[in-house]
N, C-alpha and C. Protein backbone atom coordinates (compact mmCIF):
# COMPACT_ATOMS: atom_id res chain seq x y z
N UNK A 1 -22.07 21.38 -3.72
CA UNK A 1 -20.90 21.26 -2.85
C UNK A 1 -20.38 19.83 -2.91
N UNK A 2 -19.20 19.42 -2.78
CA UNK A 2 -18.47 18.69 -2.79
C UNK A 2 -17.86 18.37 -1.34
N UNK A 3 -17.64 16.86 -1.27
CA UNK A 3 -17.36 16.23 -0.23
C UNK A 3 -16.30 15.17 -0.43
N UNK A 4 -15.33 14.98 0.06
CA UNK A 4 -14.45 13.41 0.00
C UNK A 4 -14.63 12.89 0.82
N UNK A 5 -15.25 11.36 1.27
CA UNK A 5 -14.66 10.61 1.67
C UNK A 5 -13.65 10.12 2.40
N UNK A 6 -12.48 10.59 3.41
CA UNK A 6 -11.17 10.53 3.18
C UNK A 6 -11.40 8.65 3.75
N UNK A 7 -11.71 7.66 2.57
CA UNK A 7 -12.02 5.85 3.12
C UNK A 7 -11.20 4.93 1.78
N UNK A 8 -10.53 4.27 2.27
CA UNK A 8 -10.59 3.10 0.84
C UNK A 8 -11.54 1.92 1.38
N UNK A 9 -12.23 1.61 2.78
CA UNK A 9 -12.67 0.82 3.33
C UNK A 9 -13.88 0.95 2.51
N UNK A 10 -14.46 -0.18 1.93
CA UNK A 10 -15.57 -0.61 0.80
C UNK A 10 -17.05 -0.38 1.86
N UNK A 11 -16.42 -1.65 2.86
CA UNK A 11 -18.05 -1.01 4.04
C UNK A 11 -17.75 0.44 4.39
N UNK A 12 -16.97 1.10 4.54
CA UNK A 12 -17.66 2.68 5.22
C UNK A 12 -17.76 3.23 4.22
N UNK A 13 -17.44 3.51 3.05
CA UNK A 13 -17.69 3.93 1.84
C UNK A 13 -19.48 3.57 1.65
N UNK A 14 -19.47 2.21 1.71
CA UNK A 14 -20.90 1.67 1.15
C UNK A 14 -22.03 2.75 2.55
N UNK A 15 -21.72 2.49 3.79
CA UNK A 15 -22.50 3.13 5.13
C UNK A 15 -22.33 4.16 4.96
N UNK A 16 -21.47 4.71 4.58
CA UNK A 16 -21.38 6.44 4.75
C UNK A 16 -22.39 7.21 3.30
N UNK A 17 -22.01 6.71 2.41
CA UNK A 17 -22.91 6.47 0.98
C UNK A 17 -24.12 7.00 1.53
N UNK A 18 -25.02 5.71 1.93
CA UNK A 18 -26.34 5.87 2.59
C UNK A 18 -26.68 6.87 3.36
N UNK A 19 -26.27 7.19 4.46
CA UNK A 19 -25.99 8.04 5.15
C UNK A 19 -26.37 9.84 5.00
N UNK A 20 -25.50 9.49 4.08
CA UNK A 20 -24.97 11.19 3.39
C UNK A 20 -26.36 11.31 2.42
N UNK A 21 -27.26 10.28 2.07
CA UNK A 21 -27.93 10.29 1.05
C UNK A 21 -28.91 11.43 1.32
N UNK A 22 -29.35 12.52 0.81
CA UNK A 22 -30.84 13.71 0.71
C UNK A 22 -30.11 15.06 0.81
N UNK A 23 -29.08 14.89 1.26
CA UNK A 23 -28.13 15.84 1.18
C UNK A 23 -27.92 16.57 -0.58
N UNK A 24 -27.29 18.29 -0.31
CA UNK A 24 -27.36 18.69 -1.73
C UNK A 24 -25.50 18.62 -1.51
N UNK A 25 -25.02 17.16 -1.83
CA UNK A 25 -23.46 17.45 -1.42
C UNK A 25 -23.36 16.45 -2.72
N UNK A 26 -22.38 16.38 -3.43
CA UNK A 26 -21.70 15.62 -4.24
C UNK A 26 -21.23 14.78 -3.57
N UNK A 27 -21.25 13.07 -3.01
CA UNK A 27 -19.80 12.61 -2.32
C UNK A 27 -18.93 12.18 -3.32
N UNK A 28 -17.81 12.42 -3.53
CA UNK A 28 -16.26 11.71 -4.01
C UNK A 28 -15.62 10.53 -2.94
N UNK A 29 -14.57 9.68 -3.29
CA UNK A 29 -14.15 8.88 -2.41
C UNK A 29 -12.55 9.03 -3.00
N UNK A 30 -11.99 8.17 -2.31
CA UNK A 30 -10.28 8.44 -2.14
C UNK A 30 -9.77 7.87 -3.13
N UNK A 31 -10.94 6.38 -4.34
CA UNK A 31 -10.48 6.09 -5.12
C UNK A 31 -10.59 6.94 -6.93
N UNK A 32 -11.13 8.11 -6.28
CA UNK A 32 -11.09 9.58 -7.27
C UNK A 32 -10.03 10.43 -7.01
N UNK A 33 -9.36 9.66 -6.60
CA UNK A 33 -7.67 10.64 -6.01
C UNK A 33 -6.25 9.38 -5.97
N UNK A 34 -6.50 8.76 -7.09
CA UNK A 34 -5.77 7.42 -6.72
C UNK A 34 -4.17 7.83 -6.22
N UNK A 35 -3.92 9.17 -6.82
CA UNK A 35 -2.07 9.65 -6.55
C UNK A 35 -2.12 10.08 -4.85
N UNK A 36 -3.41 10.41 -3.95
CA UNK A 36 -2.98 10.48 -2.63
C UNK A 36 -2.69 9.04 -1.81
N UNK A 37 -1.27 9.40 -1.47
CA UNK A 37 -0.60 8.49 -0.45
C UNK A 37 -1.63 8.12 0.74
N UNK A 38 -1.10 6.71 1.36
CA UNK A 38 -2.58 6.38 2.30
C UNK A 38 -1.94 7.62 3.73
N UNK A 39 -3.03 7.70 4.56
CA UNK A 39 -2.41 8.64 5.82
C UNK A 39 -2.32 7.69 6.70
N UNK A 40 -0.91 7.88 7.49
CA UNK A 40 -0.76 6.94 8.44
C UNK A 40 -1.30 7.28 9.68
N UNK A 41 -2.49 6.25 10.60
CA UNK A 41 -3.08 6.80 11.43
C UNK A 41 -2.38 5.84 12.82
N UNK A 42 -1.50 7.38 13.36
CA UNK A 42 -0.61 7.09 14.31
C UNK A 42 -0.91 7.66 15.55
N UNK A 43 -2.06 8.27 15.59
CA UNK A 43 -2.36 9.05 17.21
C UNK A 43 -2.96 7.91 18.20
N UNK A 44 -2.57 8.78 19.01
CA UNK A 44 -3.14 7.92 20.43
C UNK A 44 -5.03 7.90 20.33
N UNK A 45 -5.59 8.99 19.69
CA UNK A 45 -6.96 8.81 20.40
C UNK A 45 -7.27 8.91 18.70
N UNK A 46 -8.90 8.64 18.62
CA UNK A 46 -9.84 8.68 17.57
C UNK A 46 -9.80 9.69 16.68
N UNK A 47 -9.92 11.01 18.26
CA UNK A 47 -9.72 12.09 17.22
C UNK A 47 -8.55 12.86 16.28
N UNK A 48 -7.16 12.46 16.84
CA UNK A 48 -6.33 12.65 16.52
C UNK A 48 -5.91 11.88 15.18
N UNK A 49 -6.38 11.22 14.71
CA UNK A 49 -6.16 10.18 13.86
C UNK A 49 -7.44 10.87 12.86
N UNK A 50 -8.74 10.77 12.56
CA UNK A 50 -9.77 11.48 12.52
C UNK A 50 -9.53 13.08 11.61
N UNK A 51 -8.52 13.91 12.39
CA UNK A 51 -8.18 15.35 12.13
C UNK A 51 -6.79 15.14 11.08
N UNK A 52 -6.36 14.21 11.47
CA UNK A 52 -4.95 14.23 10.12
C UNK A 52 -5.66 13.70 9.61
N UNK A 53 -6.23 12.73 9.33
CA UNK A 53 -6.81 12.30 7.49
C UNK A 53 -7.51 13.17 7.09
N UNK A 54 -8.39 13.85 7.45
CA UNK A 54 -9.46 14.95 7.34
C UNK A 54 -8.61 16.11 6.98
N UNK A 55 -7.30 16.55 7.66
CA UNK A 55 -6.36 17.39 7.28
C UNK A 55 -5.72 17.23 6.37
N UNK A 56 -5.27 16.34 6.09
CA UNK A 56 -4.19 15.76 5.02
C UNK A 56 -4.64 15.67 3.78
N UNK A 57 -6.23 15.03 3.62
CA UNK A 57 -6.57 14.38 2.24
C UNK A 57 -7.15 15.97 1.80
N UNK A 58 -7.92 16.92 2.77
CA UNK A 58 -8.44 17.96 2.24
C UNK A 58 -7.33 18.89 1.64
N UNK A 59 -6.00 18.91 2.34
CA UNK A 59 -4.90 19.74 1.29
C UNK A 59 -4.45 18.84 0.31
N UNK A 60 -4.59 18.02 0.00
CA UNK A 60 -4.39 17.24 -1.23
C UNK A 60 -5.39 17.29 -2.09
N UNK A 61 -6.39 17.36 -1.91
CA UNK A 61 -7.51 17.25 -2.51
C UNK A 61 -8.13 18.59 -3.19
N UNK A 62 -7.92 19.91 -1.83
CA UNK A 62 -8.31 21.24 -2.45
C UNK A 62 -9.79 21.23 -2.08
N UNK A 63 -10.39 20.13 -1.57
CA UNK A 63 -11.72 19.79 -1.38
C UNK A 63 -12.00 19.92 0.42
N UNK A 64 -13.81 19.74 0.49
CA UNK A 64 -13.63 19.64 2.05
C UNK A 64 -13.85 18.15 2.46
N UNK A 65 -13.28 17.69 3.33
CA UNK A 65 -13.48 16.25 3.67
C UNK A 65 -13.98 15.73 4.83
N UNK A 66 -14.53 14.72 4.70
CA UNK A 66 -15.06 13.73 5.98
C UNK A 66 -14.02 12.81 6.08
N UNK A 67 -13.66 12.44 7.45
CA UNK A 67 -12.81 11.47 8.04
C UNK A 67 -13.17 11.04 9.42
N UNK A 68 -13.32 9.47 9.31
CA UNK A 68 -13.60 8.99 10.27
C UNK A 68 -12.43 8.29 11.05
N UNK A 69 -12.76 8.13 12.20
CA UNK A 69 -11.52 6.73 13.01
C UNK A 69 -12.96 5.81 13.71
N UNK A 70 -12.90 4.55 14.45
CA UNK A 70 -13.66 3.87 14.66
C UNK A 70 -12.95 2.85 15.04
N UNK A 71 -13.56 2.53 16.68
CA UNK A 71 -12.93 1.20 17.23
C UNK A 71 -13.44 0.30 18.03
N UNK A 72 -13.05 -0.75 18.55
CA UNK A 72 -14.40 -1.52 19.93
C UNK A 72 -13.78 -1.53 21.22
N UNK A 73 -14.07 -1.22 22.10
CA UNK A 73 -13.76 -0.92 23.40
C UNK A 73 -14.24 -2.19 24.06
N UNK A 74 -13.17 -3.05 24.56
CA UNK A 74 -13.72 -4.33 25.11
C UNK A 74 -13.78 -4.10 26.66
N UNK A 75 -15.02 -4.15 27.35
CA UNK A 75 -14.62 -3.96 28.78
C UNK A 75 -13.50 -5.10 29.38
N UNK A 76 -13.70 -6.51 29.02
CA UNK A 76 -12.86 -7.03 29.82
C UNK A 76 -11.43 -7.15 29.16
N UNK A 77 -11.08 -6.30 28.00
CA UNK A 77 -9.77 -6.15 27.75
C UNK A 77 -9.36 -4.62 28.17
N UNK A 78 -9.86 -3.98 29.38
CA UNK A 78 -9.65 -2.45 29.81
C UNK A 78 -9.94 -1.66 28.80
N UNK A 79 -10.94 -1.84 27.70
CA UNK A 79 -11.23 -0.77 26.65
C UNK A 79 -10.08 -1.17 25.24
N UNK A 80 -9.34 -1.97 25.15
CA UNK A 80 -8.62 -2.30 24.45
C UNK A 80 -9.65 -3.55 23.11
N UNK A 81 -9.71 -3.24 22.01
CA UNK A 81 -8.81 -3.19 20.92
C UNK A 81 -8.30 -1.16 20.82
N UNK A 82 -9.64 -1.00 20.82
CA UNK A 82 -9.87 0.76 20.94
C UNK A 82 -9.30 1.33 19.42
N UNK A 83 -8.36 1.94 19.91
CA UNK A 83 -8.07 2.98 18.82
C UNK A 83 -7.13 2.17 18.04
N UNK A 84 -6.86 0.91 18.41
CA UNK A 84 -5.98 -0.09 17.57
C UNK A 84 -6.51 -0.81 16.56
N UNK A 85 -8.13 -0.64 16.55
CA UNK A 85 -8.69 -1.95 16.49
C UNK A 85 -8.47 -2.43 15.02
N UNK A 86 -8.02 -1.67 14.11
CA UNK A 86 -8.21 -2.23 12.95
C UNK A 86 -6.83 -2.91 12.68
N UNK A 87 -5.73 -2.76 13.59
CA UNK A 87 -4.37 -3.23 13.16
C UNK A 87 -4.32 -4.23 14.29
N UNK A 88 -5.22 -4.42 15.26
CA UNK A 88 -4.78 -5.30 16.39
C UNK A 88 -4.47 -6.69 15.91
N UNK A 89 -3.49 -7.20 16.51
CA UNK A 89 -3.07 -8.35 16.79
C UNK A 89 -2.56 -8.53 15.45
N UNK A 90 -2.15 -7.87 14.23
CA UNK A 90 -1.43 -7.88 13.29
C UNK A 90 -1.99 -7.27 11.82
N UNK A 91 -0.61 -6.61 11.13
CA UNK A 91 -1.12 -5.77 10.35
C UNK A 91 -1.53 -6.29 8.95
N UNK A 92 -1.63 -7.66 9.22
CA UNK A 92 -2.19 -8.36 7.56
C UNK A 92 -3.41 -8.99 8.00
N UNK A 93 -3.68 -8.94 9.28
CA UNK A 93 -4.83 -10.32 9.55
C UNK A 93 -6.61 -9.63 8.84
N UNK A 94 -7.06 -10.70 8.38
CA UNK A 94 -8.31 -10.16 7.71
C UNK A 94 -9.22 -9.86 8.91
N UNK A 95 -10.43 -9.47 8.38
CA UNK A 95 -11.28 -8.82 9.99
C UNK A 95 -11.47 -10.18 10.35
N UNK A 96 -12.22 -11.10 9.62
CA UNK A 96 -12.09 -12.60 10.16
C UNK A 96 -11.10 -13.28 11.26
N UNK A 97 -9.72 -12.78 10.83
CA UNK A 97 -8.76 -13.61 11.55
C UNK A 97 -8.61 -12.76 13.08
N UNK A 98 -9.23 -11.39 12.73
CA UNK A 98 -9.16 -10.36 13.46
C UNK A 98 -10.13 -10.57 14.76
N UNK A 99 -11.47 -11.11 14.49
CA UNK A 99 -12.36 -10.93 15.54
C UNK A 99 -12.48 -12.18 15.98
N UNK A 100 -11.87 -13.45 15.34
CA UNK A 100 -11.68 -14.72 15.84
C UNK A 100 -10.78 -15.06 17.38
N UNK A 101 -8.88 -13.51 16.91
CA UNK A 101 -8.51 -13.48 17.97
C UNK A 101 -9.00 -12.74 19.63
N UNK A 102 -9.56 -12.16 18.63
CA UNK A 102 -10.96 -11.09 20.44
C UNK A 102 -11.56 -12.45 20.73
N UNK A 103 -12.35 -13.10 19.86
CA UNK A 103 -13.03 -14.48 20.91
C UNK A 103 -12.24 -15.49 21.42
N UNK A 104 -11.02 -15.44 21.01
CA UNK A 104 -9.93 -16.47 21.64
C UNK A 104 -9.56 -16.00 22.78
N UNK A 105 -9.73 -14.75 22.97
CA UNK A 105 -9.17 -13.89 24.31
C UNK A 105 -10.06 -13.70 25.42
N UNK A 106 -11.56 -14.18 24.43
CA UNK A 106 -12.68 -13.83 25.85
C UNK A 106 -13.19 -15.02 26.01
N UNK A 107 -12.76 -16.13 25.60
CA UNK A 107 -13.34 -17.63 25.59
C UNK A 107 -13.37 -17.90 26.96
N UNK A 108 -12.84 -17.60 28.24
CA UNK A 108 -13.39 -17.83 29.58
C UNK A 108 -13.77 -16.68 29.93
N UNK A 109 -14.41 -15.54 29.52
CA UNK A 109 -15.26 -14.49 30.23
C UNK A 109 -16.65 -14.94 30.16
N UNK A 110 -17.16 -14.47 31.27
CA UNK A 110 -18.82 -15.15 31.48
C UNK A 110 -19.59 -13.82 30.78
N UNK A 111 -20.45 -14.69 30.17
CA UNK A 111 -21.14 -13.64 29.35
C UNK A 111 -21.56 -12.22 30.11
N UNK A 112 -21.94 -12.15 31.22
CA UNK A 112 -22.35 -10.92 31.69
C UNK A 112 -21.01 -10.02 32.19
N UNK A 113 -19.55 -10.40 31.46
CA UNK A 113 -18.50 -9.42 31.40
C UNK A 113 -18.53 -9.25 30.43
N UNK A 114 -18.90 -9.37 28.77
CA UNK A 114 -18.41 -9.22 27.64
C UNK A 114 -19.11 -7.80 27.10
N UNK A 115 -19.36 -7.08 27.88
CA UNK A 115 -19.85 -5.76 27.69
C UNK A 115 -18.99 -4.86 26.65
N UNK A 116 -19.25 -4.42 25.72
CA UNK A 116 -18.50 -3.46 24.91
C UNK A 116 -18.81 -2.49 23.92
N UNK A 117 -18.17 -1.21 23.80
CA UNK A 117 -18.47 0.18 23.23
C UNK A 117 -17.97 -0.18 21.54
N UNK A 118 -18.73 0.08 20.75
CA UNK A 118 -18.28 0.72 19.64
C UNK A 118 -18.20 2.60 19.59
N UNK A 119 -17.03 2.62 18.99
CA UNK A 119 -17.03 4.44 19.17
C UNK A 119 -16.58 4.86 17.90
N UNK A 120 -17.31 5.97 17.68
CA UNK A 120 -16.68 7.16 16.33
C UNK A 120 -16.70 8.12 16.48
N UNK A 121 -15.30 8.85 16.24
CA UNK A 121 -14.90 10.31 15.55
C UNK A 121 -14.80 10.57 13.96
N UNK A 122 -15.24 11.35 14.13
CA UNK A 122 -15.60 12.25 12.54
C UNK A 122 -15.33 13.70 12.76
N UNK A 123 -14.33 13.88 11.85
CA UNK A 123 -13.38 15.16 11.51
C UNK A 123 -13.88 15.57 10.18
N UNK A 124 -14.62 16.65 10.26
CA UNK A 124 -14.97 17.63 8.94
C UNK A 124 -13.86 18.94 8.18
N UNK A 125 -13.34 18.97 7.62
CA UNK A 125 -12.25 19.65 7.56
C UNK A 125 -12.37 20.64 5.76
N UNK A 126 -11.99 21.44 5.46
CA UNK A 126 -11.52 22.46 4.59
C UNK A 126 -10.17 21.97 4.18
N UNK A 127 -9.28 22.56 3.41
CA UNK A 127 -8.06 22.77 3.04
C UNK A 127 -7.54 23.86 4.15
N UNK A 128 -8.67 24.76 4.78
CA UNK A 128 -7.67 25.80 5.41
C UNK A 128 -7.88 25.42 6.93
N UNK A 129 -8.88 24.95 7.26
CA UNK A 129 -9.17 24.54 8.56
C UNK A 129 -9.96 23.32 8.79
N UNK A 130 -10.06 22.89 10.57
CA UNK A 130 -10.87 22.21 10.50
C UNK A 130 -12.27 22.30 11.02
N UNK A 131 -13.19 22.22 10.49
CA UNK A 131 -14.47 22.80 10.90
C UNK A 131 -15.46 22.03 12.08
N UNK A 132 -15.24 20.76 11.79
CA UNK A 132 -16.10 20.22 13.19
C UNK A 132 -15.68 18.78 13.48
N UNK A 133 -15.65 18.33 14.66
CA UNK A 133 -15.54 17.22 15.08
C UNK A 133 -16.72 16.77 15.76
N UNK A 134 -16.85 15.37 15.74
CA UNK A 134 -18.50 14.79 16.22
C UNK A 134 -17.93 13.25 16.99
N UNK A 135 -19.07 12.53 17.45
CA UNK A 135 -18.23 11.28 18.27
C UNK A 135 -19.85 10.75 18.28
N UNK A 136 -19.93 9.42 17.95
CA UNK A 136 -21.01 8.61 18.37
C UNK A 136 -20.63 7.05 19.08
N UNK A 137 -21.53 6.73 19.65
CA UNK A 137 -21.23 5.27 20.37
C UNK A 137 -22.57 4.40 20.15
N UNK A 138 -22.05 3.10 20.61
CA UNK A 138 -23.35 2.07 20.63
C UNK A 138 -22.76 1.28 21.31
N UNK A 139 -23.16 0.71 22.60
CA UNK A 139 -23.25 0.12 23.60
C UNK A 139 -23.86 -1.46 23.08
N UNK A 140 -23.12 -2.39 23.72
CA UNK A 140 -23.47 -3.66 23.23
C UNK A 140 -22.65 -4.69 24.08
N UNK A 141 -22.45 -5.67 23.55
CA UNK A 141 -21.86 -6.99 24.07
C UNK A 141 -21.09 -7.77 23.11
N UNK A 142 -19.64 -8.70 22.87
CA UNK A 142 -18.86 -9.57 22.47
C UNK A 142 -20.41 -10.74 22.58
N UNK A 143 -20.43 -11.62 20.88
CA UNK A 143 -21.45 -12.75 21.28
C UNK A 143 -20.28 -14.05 21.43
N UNK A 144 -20.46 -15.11 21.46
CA UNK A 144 -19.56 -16.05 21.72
C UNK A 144 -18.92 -16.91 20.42
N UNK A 145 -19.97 -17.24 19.36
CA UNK A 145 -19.47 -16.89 18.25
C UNK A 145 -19.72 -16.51 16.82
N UNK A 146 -19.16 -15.78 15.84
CA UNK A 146 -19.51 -15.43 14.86
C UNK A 146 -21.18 -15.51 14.13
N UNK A 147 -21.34 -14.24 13.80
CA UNK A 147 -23.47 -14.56 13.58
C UNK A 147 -23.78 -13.68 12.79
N UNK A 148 -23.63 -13.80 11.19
CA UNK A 148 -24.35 -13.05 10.55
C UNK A 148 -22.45 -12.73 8.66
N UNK A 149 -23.51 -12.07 8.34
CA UNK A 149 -22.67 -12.57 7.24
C UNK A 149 -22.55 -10.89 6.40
N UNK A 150 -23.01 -10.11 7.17
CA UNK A 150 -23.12 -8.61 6.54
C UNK A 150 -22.13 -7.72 6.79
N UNK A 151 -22.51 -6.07 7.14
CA UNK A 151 -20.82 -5.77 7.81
C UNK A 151 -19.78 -6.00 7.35
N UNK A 152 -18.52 -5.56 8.23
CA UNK A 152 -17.12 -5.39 8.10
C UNK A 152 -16.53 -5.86 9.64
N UNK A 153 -15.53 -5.64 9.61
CA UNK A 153 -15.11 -5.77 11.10
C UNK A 153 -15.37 -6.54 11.69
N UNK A 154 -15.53 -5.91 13.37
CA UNK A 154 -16.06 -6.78 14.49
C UNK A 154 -17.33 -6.79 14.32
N UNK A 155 -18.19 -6.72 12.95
CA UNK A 155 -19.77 -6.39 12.86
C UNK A 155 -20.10 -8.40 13.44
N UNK A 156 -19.46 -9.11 12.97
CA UNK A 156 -19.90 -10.21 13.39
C UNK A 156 -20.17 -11.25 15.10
N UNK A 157 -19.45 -10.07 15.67
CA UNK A 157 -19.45 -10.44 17.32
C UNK A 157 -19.92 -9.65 18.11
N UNK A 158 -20.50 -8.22 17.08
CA UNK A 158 -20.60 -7.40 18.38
C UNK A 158 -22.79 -7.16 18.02
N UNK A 159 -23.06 -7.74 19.46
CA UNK A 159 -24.59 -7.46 19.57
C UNK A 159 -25.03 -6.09 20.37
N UNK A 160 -25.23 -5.43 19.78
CA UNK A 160 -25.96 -4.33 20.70
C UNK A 160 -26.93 -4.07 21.25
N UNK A 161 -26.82 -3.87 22.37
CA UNK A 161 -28.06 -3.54 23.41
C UNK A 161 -29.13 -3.69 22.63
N UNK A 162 -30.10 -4.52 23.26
CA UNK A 162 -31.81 -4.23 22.58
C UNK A 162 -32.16 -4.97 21.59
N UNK A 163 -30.86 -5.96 21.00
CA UNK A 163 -31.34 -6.71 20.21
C UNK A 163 -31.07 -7.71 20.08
N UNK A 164 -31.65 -8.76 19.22
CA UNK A 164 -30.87 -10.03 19.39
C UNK A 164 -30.03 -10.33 18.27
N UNK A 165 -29.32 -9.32 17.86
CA UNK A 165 -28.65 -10.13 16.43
C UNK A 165 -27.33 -8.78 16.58
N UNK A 166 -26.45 -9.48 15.96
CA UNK A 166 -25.37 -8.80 15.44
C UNK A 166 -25.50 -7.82 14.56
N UNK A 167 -24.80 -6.77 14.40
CA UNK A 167 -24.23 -5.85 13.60
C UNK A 167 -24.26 -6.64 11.80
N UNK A 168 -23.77 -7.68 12.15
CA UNK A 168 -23.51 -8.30 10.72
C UNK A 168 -25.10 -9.04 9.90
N UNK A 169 -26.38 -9.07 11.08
CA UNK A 169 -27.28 -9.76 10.96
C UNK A 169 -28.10 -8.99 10.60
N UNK A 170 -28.02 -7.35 11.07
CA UNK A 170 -28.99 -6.49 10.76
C UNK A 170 -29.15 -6.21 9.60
N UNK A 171 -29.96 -5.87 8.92
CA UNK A 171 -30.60 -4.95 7.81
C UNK A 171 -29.68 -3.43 7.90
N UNK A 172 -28.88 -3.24 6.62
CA UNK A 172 -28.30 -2.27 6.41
C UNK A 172 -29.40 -1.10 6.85
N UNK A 173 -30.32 -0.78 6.85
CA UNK A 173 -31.68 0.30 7.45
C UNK A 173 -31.50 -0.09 8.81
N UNK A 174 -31.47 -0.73 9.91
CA UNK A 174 -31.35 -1.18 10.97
C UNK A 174 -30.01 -0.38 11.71
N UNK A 175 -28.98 -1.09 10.61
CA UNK A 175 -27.45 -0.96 11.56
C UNK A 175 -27.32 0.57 11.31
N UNK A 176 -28.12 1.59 9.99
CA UNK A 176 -27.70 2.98 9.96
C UNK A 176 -28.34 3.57 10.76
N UNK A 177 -29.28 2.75 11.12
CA UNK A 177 -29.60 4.02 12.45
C UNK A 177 -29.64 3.81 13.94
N UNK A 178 -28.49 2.83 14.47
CA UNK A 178 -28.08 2.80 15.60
C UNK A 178 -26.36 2.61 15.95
N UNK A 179 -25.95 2.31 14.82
CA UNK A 179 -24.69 2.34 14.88
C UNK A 179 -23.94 3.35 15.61
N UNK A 180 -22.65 3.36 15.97
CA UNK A 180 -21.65 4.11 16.20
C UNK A 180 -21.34 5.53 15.13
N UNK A 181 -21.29 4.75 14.04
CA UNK A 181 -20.80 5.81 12.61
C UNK A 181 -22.28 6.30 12.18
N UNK A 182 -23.58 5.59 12.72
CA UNK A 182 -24.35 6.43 12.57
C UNK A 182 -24.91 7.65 13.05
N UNK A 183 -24.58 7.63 14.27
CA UNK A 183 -25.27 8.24 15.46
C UNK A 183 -23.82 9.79 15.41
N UNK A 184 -22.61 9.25 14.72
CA UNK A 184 -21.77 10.50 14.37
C UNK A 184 -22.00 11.28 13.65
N UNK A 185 -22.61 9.99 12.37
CA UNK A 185 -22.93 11.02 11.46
C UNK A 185 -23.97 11.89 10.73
N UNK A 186 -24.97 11.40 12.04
CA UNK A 186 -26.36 12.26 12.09
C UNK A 186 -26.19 13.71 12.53
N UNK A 187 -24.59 13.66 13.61
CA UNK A 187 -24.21 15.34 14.12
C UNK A 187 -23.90 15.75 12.86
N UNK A 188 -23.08 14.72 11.78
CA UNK A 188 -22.15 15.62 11.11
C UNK A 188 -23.43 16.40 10.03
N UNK A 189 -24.27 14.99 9.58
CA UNK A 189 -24.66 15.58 8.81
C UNK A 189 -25.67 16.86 9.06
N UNK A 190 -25.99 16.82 10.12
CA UNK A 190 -26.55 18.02 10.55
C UNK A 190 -25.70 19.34 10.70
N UNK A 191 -24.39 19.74 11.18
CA UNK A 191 -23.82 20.43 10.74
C UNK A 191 -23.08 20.84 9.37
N UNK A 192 -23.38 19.93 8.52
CA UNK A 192 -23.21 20.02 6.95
C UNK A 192 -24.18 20.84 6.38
N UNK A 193 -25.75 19.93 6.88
CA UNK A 193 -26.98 20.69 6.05
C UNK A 193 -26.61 22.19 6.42
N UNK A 194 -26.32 22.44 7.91
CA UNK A 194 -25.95 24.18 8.37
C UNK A 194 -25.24 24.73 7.64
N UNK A 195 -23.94 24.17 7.35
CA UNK A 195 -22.67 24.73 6.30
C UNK A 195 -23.25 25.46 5.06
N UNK A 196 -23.86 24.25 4.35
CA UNK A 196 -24.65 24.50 2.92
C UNK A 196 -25.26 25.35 2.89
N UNK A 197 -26.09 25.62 4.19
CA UNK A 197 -27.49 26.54 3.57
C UNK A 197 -26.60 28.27 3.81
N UNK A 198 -26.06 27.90 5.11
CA UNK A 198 -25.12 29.25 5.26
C UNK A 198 -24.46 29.61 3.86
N UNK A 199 -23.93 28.69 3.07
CA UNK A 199 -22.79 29.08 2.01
C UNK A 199 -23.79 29.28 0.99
N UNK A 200 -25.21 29.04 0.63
CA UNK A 200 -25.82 29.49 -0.60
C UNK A 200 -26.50 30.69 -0.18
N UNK A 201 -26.75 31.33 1.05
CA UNK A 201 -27.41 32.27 1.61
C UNK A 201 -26.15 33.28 1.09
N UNK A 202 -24.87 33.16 1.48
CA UNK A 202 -23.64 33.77 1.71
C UNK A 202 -23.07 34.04 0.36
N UNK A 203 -23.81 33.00 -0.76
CA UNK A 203 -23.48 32.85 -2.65
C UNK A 203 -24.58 33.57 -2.94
């Protein structure tokens, strides 16, 4: 069985990779489809954003696809970057210039406000339908500044509960199994292994 990707993002490509690994699935990625147009992710919530790429790339594709959305929920910005987070504060800025402006914004919050959610939706989808949606989180904290050199994103500011190091500091084995996109895609992949065994029972 066959799977896409619906990512050009190099880290979720590389995390999702791992991830998916023991599985009897082929993965493909979006740069095995170079003629699909990017999908513009314009919904208000995770999942809505999540279900059109997952929708979109799988009728382009003819294939079934994985699609993620993923964002950081800052408590003392009311849950805001959120579902913005990858375009916040401008649509060229690198994640660098990106998570520099979150610490410019929390530079007088006292550390015991800098509380914040990482969250993921993951949209499993067909060409004819969509088959499952999943959501994981990881609970953590904004650190004060930049720590670690791994990761993507806000992996460099955001410490999660229980430990003392960043997202960006952990051991790729570490961050897959507490992450946000991990903890989604332990549902997904568990409703995948179900799919498979149903469809060779069903072959």
């Amino acid at each position: 069985m066959e799977i896409v990707l619906a990512t050009r993002n190099s880290g979720k490509v590389q995390e999702l990779r791992r991830l998916l690994e023991g599985l009897p699935i082929t993965v493909l990625f979006l740069e095995d489809f170079r003629e699909i147009p990017e999908v513009v992710e314009d919904g208000e919530t995770y999942e809505e954003n999540a279900v059109k790429k997952a929708r979109e790339v799988a009728a382009a594709t003819g294939r079934m696809v994985l699609a993620d959305d993923s964002g950081l929920e800052v408590d003392a910005l009311q849950g805001g970057p959120g579902v913005h987070s990858a375009r916040w504060s401008g649509e060229e800025l690198t994640d660098h210039e990106r998570y520099m402006k979150l610490l410019e914004k929390l530079q007088d919050t006292p550390e015991d406000e800098r509380g914040a959610l990482f969250r993921c939706t993951i949209a499993i989808a067909t060409p004819r339908k969509i088959l499952k949606v999943v959501q994981g989180t990881c609970r953590g904290s904004i650190v004060s500044s930049p720590q670690g050199a791994g990761g993507f994103g806000y992996d460099p500011v955001f410490m999660p509960v229980g430990y003392n190091h960043t997202f960006a500091e952990l051991s790729p084995e570490v961050k897959n199994r507490i992450s946000h996109r991990a903890r989604a895609l332990e549902k997904a992949a568990l409703f995948l292994e179900g799919y498979v065994h149903s469809s060779l029972e069903e072959g």
